[in-house]
PDB file of N, CA and C in Angstrom:
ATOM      1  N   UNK A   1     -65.555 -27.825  43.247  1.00  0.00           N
ATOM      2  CA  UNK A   1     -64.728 -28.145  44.392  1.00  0.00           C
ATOM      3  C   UNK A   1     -63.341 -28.544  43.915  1.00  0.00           C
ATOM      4  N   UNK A   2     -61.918 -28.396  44.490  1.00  0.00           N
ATOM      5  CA  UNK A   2     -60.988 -28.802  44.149  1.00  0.00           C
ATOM      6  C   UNK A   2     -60.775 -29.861  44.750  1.00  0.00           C
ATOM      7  N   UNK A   3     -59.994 -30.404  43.920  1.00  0.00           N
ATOM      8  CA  UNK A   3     -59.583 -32.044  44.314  1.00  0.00           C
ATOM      9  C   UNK A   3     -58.844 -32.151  45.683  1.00  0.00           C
ATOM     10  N   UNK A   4     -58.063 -31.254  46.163  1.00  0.00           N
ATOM     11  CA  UNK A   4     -57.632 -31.452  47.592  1.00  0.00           C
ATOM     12  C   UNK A   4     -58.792 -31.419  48.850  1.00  0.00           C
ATOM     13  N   UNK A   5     -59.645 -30.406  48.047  1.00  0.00           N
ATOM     14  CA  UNK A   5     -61.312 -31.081  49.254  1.00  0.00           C
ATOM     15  C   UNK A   5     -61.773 -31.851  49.187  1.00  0.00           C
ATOM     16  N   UNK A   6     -61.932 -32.690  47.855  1.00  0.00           N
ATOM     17  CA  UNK A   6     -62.762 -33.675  47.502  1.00  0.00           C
ATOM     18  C   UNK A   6     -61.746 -35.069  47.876  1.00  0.00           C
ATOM     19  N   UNK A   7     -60.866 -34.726  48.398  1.00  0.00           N
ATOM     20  CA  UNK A   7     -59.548 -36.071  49.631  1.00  0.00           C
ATOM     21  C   UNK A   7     -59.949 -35.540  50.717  1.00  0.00           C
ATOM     22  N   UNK A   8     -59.913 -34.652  51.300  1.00  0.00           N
ATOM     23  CA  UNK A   8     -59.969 -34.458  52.663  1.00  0.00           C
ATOM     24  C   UNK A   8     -61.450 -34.722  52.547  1.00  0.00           C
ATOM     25  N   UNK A   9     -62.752 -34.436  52.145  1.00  0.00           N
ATOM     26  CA  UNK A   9     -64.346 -35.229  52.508  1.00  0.00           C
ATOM     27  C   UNK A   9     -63.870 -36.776  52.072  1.00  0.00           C
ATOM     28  N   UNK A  10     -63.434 -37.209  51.367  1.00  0.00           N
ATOM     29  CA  UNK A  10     -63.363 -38.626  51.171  1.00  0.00           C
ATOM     30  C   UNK A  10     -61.990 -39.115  52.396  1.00  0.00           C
ATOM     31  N   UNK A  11     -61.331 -38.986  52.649  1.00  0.00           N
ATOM     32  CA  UNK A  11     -60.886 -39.393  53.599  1.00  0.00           C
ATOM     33  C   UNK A  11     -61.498 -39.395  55.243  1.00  0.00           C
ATOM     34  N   UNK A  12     -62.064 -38.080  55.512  1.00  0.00           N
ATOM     35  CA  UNK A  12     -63.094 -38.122  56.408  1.00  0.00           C
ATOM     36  C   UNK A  12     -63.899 -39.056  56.537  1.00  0.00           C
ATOM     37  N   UNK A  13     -64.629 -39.371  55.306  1.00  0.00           N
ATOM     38  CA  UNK A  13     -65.939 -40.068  55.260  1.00  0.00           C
ATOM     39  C   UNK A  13     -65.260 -41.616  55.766  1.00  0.00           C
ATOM     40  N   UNK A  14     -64.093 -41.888  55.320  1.00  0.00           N
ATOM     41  CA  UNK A  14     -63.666 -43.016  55.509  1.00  0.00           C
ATOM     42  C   UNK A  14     -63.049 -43.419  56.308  1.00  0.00           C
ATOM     43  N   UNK A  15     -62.463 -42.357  56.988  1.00  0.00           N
ATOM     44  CA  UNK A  15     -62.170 -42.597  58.670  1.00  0.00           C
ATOM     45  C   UNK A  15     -63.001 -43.194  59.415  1.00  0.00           C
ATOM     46  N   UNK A  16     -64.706 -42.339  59.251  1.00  0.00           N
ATOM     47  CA  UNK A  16     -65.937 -42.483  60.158  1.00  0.00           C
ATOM     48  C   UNK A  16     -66.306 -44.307  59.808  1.00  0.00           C
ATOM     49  N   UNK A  17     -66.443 -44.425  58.416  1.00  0.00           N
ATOM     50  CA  UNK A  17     -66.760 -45.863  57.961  1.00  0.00           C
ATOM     51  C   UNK A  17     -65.689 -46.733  59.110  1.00  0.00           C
ATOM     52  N   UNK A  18     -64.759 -47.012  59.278  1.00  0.00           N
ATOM     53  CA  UNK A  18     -63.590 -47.442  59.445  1.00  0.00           C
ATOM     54  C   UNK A  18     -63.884 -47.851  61.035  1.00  0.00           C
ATOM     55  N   UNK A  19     -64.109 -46.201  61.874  1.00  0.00           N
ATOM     56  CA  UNK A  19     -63.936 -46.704  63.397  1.00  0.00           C
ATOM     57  C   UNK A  19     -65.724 -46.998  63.633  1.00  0.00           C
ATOM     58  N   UNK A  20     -66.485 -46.843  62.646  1.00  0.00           N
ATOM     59  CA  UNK A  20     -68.205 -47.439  62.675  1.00  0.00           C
ATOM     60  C   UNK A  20     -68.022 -48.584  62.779  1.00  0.00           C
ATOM     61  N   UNK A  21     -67.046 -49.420  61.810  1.00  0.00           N
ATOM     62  CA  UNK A  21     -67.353 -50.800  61.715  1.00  0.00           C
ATOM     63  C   UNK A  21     -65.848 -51.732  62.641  1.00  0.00           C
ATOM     64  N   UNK A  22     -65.126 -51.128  62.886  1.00  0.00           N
ATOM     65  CA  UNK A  22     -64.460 -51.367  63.813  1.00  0.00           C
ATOM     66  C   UNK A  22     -65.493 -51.852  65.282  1.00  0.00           C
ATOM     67  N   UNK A  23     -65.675 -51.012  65.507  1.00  0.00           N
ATOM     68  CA  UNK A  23     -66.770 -50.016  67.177  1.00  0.00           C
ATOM     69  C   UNK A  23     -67.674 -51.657  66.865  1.00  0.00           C
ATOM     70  N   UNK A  24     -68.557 -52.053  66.124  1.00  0.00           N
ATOM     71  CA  UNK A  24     -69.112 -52.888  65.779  1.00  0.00           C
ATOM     72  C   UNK A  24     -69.008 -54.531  65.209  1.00  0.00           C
ATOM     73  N   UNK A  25     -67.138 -54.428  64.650  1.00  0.00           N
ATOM     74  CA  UNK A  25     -67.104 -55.550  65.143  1.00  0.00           C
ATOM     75  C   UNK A  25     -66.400 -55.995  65.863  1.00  0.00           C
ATOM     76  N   UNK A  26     -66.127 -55.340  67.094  1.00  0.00           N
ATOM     77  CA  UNK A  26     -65.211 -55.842  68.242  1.00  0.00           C
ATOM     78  C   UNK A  26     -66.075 -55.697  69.107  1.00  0.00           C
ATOM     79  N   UNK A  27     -67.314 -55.312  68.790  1.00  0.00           N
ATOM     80  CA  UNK A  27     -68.501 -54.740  69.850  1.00  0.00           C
ATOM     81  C   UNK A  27     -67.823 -53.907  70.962  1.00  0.00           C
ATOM     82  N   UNK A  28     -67.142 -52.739  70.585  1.00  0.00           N
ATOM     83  CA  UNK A  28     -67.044 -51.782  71.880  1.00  0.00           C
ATOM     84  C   UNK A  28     -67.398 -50.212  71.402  1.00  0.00           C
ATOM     85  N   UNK A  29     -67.233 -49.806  71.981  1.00  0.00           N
ATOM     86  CA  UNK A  29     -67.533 -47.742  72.039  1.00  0.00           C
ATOM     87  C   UNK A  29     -67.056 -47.626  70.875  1.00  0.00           C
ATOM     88  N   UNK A  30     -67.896 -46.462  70.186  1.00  0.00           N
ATOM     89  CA  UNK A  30     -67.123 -45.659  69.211  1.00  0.00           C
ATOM     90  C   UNK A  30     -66.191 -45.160  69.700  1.00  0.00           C
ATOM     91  N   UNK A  31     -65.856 -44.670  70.869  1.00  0.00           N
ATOM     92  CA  UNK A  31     -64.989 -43.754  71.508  1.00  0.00           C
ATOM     93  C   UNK A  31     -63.719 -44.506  71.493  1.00  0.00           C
ATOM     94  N   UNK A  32     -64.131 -45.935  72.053  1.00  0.00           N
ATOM     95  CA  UNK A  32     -62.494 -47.059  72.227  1.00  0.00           C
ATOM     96  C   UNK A  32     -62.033 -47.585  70.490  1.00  0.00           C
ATOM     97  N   UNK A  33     -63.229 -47.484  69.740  1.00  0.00           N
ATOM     98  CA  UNK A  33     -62.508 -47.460  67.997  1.00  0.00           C
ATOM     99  C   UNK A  33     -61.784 -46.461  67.713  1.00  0.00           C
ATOM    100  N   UNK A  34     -62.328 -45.432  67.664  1.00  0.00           N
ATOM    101  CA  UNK A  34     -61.717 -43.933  67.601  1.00  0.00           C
ATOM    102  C   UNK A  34     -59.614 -44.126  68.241  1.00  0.00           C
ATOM    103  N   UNK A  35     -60.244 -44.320  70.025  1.00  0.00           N
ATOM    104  CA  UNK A  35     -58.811 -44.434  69.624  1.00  0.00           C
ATOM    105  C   UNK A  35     -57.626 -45.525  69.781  1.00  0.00           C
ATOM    106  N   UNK A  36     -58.405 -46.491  69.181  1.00  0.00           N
ATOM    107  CA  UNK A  36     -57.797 -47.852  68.297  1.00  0.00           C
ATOM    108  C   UNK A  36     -56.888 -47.490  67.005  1.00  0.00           C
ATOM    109  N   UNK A  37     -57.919 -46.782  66.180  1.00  0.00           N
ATOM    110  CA  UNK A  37     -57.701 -46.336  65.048  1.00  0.00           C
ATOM    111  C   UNK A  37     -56.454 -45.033  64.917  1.00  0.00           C
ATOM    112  N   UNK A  38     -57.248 -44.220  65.651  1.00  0.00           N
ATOM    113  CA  UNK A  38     -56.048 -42.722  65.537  1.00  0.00           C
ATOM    114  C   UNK A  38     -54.278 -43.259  66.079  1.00  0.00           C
ATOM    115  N   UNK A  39     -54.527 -44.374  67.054  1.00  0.00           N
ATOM    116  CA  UNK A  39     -53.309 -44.918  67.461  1.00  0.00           C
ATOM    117  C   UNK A  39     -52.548 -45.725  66.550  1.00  0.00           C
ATOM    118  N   UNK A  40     -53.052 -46.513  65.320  1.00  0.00           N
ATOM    119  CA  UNK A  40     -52.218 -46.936  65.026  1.00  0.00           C
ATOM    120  C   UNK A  40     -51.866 -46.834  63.334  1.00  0.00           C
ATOM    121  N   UNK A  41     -50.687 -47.534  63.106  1.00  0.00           N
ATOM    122  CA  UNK A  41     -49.831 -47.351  61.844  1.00  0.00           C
ATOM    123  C   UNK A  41     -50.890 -47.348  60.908  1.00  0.00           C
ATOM    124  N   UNK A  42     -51.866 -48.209  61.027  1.00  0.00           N
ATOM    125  CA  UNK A  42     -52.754 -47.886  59.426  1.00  0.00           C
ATOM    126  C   UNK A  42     -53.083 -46.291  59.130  1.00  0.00           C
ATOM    127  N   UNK A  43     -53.668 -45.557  60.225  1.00  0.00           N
ATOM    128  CA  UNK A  43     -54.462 -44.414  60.269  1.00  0.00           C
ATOM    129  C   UNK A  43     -53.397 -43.066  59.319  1.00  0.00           C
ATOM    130  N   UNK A  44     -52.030 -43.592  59.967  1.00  0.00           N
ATOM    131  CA  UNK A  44     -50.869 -42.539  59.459  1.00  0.00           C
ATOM    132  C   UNK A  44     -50.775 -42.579  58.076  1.00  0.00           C
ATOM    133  N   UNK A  45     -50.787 -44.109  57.376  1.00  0.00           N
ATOM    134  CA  UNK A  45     -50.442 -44.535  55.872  1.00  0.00           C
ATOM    135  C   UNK A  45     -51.582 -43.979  55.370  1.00  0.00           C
ATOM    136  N   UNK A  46     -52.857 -44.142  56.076  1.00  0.00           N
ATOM    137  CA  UNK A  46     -54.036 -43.130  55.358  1.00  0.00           C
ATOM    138  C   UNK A  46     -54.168 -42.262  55.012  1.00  0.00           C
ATOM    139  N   UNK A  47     -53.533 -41.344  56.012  1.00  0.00           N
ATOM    140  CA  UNK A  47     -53.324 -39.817  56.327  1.00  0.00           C
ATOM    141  C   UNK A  47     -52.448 -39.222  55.073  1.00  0.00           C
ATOM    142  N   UNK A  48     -51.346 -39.705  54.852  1.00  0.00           N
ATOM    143  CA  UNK A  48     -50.480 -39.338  54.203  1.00  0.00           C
ATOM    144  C   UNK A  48     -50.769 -40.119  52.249  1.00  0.00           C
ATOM    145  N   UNK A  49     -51.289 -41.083  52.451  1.00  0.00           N
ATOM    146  CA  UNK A  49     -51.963 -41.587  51.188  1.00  0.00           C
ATOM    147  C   UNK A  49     -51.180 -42.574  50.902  1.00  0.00           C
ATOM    148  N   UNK A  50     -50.181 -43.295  51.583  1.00  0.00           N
ATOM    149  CA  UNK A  50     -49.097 -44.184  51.151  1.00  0.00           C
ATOM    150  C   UNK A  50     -49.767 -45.259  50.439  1.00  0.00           C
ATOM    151  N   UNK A  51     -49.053 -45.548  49.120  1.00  0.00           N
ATOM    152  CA  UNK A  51     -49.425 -46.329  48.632  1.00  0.00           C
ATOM    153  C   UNK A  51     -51.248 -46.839  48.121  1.00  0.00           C
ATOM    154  N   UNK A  52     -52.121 -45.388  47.892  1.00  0.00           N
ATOM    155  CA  UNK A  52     -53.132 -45.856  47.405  1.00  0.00           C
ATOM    156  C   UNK A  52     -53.907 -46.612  48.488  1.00  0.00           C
ATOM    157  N   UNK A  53     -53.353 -46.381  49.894  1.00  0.00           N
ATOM    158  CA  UNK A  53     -54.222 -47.714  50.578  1.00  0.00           C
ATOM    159  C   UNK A  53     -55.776 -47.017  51.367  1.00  0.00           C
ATOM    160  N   UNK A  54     -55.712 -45.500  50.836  1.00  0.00           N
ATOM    161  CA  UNK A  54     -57.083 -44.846  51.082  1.00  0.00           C
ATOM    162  C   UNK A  54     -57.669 -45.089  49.947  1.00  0.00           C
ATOM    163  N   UNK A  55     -57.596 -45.863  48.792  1.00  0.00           N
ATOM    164  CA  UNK A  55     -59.338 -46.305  48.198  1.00  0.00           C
ATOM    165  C   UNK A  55     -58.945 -47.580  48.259  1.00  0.00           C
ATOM    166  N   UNK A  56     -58.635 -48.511  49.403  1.00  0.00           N
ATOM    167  CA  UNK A  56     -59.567 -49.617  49.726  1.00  0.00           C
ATOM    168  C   UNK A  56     -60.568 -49.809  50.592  1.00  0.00           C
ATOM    169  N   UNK A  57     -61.339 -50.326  50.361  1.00  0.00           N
ATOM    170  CA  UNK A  57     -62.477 -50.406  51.065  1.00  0.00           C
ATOM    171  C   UNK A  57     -62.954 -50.384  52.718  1.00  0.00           C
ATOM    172  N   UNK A  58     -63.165 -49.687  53.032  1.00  0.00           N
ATOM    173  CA  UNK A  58     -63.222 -49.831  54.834  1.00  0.00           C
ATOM    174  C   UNK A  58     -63.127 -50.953  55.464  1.00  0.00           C
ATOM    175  N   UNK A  59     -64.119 -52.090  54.990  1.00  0.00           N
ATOM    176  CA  UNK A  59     -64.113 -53.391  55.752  1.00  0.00           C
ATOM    177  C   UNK A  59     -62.630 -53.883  55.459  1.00  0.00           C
ATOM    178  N   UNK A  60     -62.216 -53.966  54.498  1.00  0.00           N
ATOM    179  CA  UNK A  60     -60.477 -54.643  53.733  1.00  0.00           C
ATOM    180  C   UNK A  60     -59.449 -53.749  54.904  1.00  0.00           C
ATOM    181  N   UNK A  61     -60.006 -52.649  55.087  1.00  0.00           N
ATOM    182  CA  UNK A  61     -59.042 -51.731  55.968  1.00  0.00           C
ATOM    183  C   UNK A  61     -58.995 -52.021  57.427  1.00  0.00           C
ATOM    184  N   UNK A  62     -60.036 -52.372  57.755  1.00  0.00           N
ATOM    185  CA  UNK A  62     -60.419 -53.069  59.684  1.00  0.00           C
ATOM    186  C   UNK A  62     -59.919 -54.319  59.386  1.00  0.00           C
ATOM    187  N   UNK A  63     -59.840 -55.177  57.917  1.00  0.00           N
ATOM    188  CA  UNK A  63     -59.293 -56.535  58.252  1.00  0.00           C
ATOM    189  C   UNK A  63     -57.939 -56.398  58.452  1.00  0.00           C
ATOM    190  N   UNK A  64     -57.240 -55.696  57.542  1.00  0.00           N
ATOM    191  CA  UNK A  64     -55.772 -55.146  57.476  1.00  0.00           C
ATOM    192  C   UNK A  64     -55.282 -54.756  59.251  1.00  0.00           C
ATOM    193  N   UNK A  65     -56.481 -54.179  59.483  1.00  0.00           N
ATOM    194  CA  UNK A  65     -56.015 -53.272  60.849  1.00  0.00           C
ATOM    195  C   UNK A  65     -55.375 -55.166  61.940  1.00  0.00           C
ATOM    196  N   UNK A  66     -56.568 -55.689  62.103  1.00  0.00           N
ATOM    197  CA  UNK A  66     -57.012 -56.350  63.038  1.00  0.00           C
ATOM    198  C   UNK A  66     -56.118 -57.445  62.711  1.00  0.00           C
ATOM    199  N   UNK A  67     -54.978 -57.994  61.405  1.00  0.00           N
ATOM    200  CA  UNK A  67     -54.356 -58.627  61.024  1.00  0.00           C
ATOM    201  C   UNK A  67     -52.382 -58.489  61.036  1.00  0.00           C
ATOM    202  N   UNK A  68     -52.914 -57.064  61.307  1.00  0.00           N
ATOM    203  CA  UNK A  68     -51.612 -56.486  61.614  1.00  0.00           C
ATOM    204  C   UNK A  68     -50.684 -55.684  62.531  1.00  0.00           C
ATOM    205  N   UNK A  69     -52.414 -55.896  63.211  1.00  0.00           N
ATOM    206  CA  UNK A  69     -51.689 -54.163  64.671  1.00  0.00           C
ATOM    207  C   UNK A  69     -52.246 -55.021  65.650  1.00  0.00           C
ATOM    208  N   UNK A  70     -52.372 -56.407  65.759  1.00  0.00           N
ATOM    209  CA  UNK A  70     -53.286 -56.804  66.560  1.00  0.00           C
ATOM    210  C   UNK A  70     -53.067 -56.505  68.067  1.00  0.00           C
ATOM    211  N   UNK A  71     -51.640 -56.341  68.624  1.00  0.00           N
ATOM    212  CA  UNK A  71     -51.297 -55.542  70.068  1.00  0.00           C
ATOM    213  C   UNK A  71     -52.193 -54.358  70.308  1.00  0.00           C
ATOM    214  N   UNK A  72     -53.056 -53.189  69.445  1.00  0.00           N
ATOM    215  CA  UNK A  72     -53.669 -52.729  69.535  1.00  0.00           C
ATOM    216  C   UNK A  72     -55.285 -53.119  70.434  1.00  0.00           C
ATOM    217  N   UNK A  73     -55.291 -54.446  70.073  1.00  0.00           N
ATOM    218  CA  UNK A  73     -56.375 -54.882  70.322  1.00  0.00           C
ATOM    219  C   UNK A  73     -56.945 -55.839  71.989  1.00  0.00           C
ATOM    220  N   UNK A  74     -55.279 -55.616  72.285  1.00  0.00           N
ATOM    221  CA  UNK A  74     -55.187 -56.255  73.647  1.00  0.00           C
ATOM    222  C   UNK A  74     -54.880 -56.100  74.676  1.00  0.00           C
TER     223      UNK A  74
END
């Protein structure tokens, strides 16, 4: 496999981790994580790889989210 697939399955995989444990700990829909997540600034820095901040850990990434976008959440 080349390494540009083996980012796009690992970024995938870590999207799903991300709005799973989101969805779970705000206790609402996958559907209202989903688009929590796709809406805001973290999801883009992911997307694009800024700064290495796609291999931190999913939970470190919902704390980041929920610490920094918190208008998202209200």
């Amino acid at each position: 496999m080349k390494e540009e697939t083996l980012e796009h399955v690992y970024q995938e995989n870590l999207e799903e981790r991300i709005i799973a444990h989101l969805a779970e700990q705000c206790d609402i829909s996958y559907e209202k994580a989903m688009d929590i997540y796709y809406n805001s600034k973290l999801s883009d820095k992911i997307y694009i790889g800024k700064e290495g901040i796609q291999y931190l850990d999913y939970k470190v990434l919902v704390q980041i989210l929920f610490e920094t976008e918190q208008e998202l959440f209200d």
